[in-house]
N, C-alpha and C. Protein backbone atom coordinates (compact mmCIF):
# COMPACT_ATOMS: atom_id res chain seq x y z
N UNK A 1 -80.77 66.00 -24.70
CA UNK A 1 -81.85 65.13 -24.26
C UNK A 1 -81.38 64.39 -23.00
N UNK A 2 -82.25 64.37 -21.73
CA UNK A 2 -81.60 64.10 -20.48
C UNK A 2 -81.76 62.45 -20.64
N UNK A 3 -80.72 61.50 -20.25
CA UNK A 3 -81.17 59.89 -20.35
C UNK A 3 -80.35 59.77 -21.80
N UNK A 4 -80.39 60.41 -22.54
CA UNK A 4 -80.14 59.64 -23.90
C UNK A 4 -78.81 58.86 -23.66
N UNK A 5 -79.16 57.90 -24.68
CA UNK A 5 -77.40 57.47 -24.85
C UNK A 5 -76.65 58.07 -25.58
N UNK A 6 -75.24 57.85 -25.90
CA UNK A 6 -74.29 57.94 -26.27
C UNK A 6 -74.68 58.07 -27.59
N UNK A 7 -74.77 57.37 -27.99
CA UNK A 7 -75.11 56.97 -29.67
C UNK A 7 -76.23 58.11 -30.26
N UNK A 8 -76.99 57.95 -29.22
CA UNK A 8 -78.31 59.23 -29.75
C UNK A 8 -77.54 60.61 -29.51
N UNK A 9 -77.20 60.21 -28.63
CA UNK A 9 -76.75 62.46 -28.39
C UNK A 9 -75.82 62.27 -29.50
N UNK A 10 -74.24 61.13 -29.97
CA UNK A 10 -73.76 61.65 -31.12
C UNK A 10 -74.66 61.76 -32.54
N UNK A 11 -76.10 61.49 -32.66
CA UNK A 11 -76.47 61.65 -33.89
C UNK A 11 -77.13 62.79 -33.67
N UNK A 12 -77.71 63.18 -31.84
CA UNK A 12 -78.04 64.63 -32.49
C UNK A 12 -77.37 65.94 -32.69
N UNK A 13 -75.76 65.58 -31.99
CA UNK A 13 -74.95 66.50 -32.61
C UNK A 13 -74.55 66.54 -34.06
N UNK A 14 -74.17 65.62 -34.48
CA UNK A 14 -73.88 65.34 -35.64
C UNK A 14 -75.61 66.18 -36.71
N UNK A 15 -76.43 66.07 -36.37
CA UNK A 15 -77.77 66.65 -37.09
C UNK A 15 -77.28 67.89 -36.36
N UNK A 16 -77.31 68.80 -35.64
CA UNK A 16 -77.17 70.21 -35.14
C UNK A 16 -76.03 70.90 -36.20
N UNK A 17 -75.21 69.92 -35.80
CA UNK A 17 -73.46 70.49 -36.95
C UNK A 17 -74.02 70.41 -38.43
N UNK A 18 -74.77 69.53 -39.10
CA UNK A 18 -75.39 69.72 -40.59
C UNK A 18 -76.54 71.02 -40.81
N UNK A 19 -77.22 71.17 -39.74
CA UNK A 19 -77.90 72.19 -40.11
C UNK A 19 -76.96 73.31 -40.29
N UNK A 20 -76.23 73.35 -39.12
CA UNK A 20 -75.77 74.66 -38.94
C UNK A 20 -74.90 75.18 -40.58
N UNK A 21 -74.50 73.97 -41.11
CA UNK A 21 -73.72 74.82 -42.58
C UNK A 21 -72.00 74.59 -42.16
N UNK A 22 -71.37 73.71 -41.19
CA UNK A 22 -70.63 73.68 -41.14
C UNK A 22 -70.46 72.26 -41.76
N UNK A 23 -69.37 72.56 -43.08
CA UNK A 23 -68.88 71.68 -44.04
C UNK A 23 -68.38 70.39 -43.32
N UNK A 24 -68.49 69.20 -44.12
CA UNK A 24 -68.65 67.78 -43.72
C UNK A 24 -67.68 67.45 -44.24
N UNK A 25 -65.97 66.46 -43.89
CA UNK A 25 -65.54 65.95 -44.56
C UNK A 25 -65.74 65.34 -46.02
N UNK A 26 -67.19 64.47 -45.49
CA UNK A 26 -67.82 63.85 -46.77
C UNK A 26 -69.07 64.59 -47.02
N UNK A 27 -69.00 65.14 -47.94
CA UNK A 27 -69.88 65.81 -48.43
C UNK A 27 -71.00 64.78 -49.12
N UNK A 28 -70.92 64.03 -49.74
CA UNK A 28 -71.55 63.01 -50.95
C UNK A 28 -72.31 62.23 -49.79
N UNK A 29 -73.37 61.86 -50.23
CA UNK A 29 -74.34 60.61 -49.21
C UNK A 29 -73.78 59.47 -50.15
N UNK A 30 -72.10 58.94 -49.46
CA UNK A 30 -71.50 57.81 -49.73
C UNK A 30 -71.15 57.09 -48.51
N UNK A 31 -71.43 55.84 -48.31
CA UNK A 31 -70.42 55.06 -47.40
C UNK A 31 -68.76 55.43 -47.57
N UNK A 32 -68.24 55.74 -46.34
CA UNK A 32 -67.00 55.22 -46.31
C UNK A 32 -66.72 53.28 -46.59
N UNK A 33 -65.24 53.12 -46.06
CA UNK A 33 -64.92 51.64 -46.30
C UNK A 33 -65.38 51.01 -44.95
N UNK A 34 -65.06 52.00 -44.01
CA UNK A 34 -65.67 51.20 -42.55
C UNK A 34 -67.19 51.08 -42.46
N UNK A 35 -67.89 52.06 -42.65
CA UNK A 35 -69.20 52.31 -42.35
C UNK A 35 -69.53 50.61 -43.84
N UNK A 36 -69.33 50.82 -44.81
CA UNK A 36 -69.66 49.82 -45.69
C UNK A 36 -69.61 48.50 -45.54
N UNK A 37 -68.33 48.44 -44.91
CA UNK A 37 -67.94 46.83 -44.12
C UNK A 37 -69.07 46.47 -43.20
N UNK A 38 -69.11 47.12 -42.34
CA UNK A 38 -69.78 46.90 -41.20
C UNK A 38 -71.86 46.90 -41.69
N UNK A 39 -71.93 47.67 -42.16
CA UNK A 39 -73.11 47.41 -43.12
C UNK A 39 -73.35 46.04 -43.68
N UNK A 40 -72.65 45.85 -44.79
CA UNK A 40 -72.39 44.75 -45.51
C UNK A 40 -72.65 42.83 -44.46
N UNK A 41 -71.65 43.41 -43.32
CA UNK A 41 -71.97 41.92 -42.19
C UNK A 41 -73.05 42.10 -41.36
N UNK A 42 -73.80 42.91 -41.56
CA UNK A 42 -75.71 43.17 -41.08
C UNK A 42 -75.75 42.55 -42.25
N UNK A 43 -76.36 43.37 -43.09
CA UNK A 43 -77.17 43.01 -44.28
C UNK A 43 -77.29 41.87 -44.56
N UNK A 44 -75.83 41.67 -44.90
CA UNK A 44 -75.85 40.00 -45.46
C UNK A 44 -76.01 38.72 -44.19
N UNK A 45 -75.78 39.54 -42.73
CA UNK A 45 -75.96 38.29 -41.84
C UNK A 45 -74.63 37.27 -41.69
N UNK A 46 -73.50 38.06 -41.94
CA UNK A 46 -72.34 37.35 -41.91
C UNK A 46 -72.13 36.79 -40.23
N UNK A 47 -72.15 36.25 -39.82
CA UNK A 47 -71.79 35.67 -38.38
C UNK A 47 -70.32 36.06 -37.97
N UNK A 48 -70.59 36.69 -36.97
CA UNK A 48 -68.54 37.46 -37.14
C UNK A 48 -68.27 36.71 -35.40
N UNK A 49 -67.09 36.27 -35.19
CA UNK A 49 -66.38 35.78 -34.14
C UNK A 49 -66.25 36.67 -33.55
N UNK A 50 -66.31 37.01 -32.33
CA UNK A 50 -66.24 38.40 -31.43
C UNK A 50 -65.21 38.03 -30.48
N UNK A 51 -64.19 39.22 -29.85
CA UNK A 51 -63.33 38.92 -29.23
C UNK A 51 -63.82 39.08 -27.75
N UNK A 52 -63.05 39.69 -26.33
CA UNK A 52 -63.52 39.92 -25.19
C UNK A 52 -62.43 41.56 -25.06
N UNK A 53 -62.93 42.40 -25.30
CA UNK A 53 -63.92 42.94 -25.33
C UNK A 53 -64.76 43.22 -26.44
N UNK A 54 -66.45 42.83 -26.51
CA UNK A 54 -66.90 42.96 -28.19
C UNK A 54 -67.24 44.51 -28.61
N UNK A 55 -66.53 45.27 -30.25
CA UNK A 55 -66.43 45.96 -30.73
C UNK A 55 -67.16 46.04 -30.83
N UNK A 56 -68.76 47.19 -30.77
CA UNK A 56 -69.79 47.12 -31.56
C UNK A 56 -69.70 48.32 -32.26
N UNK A 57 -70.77 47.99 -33.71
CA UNK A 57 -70.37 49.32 -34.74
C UNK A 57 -70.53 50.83 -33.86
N UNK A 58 -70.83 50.70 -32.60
CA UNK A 58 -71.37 51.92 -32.26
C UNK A 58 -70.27 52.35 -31.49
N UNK A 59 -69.36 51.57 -31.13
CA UNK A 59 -67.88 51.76 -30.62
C UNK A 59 -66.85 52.95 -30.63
N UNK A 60 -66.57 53.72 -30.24
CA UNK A 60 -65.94 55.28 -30.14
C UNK A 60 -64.76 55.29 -30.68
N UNK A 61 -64.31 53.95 -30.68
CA UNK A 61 -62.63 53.26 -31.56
C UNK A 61 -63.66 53.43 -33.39
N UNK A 62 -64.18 53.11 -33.73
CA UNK A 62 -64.57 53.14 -34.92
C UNK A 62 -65.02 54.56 -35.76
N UNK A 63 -64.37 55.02 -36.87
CA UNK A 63 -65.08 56.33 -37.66
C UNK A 63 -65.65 55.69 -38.81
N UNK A 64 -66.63 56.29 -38.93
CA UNK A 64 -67.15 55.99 -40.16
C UNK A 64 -68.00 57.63 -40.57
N UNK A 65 -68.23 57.98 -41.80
CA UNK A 65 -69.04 59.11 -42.44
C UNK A 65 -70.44 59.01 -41.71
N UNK A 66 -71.28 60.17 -41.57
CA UNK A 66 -72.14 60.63 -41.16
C UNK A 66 -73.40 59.79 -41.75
N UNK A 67 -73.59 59.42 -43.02
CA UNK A 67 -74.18 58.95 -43.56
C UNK A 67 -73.75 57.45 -43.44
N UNK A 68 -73.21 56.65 -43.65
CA UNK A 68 -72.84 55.17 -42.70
C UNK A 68 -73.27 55.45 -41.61
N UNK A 69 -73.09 56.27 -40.89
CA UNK A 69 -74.06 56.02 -39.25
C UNK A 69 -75.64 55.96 -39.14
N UNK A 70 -75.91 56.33 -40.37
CA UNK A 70 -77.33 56.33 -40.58
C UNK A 70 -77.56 54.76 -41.16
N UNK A 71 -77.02 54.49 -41.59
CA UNK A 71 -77.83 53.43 -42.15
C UNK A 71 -76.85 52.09 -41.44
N UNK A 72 -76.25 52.67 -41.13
CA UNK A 72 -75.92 51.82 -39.76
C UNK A 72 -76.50 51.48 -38.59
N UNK A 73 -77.36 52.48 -38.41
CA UNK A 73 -78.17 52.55 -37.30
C UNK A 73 -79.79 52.01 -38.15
N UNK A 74 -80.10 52.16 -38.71
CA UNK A 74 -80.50 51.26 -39.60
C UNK A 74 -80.87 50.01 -39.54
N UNK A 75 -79.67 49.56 -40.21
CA UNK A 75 -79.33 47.98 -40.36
C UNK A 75 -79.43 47.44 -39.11
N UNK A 76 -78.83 47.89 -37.78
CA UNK A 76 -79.17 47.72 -36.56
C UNK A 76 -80.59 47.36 -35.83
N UNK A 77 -80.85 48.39 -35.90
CA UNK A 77 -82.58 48.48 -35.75
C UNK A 77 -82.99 47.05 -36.09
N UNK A 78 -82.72 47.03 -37.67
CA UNK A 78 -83.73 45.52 -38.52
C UNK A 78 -83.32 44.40 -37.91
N UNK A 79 -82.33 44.45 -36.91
CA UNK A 79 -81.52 43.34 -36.54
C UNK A 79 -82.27 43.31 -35.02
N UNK A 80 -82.57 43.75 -34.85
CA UNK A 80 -83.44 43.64 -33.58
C UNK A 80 -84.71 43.57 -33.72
N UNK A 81 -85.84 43.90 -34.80
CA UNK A 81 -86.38 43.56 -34.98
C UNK A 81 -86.26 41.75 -35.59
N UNK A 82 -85.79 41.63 -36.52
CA UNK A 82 -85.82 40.31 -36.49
C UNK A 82 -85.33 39.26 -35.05
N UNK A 83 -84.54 39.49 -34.32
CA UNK A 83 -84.45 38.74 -33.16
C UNK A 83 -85.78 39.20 -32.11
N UNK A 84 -86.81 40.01 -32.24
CA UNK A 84 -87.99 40.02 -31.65
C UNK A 84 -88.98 39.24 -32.31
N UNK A 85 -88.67 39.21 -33.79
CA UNK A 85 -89.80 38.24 -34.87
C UNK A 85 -89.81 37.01 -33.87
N UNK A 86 -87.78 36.75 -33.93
CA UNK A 86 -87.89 34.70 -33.79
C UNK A 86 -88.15 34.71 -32.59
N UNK A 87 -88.06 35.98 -31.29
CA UNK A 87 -88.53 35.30 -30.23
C UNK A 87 -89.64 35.17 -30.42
N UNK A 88 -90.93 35.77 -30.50
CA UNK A 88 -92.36 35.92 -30.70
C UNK A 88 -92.30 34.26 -31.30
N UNK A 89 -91.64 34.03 -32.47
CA UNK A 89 -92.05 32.67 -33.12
C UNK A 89 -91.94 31.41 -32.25
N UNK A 90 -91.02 32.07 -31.49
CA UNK A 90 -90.22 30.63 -30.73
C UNK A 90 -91.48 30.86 -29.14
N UNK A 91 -92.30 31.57 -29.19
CA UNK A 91 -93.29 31.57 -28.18
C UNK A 91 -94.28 31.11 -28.27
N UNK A 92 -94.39 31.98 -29.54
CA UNK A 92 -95.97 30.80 -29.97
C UNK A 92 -95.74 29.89 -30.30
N UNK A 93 -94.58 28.96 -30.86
CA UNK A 93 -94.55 27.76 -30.93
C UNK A 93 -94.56 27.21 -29.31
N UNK A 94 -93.72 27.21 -28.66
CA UNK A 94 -94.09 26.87 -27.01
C UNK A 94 -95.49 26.68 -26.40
N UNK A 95 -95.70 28.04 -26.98
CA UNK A 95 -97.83 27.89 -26.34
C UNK A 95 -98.28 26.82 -27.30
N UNK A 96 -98.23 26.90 -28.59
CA UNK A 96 -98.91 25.78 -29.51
C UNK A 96 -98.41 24.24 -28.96
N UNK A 97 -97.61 24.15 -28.47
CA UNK A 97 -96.89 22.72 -28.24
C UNK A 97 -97.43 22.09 -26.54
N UNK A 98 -97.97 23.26 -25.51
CA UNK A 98 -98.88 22.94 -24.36
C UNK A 98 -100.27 22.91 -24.49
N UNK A 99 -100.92 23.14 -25.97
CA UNK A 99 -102.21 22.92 -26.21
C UNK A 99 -102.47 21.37 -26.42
């Protein structure tokens, strides 16, 4: 896909290599310990201290199972949706407050 990022072309290789029948380390639709961690501080909304340079789960230093990237990508997503909720909220409160 011309433009894609990084992250997308590795999930659509990663989908090309499952069709094809070539065996998966992890076979089981289980989290690994990384993919789980990193899940776990989405989900729950843990506030994590970030260093310079910031690690993100999508980071090329990080492995996690095929299935953790899914719902990693996931958990991601919802996380941007909710920071579009509070901006929207934090707008219309602004407009409501110049009426």
């Amino acid at each position: 896909m011309a433009g894609a990022s990084p992250k997308l072309a590795r999930i659509e290789a990663e989908l090309a290599d499952a069709r094809s029948g070539t065996p998966s380390a992890a076979p089981s639709y289980r989290m690994d310990a990384v993919g789980r961690l990193l899940w776990l501080m989405t989900a729950l909304r843990i506030p994590v201290k970030t260093t310079d340079p910031f690690v993100s789960p999508f980071d090329a230093r990080l492995r996690y199972n095929r299935y953790s990237a899914f719902r990693l990508t996931a958990a991601h997503q919802r996380l941007h949706c909710r920071q579009a909720e509070q901006a929207l909220r934090t707008v219309r409160a602004s407009l409501m407050d110049r009426r």
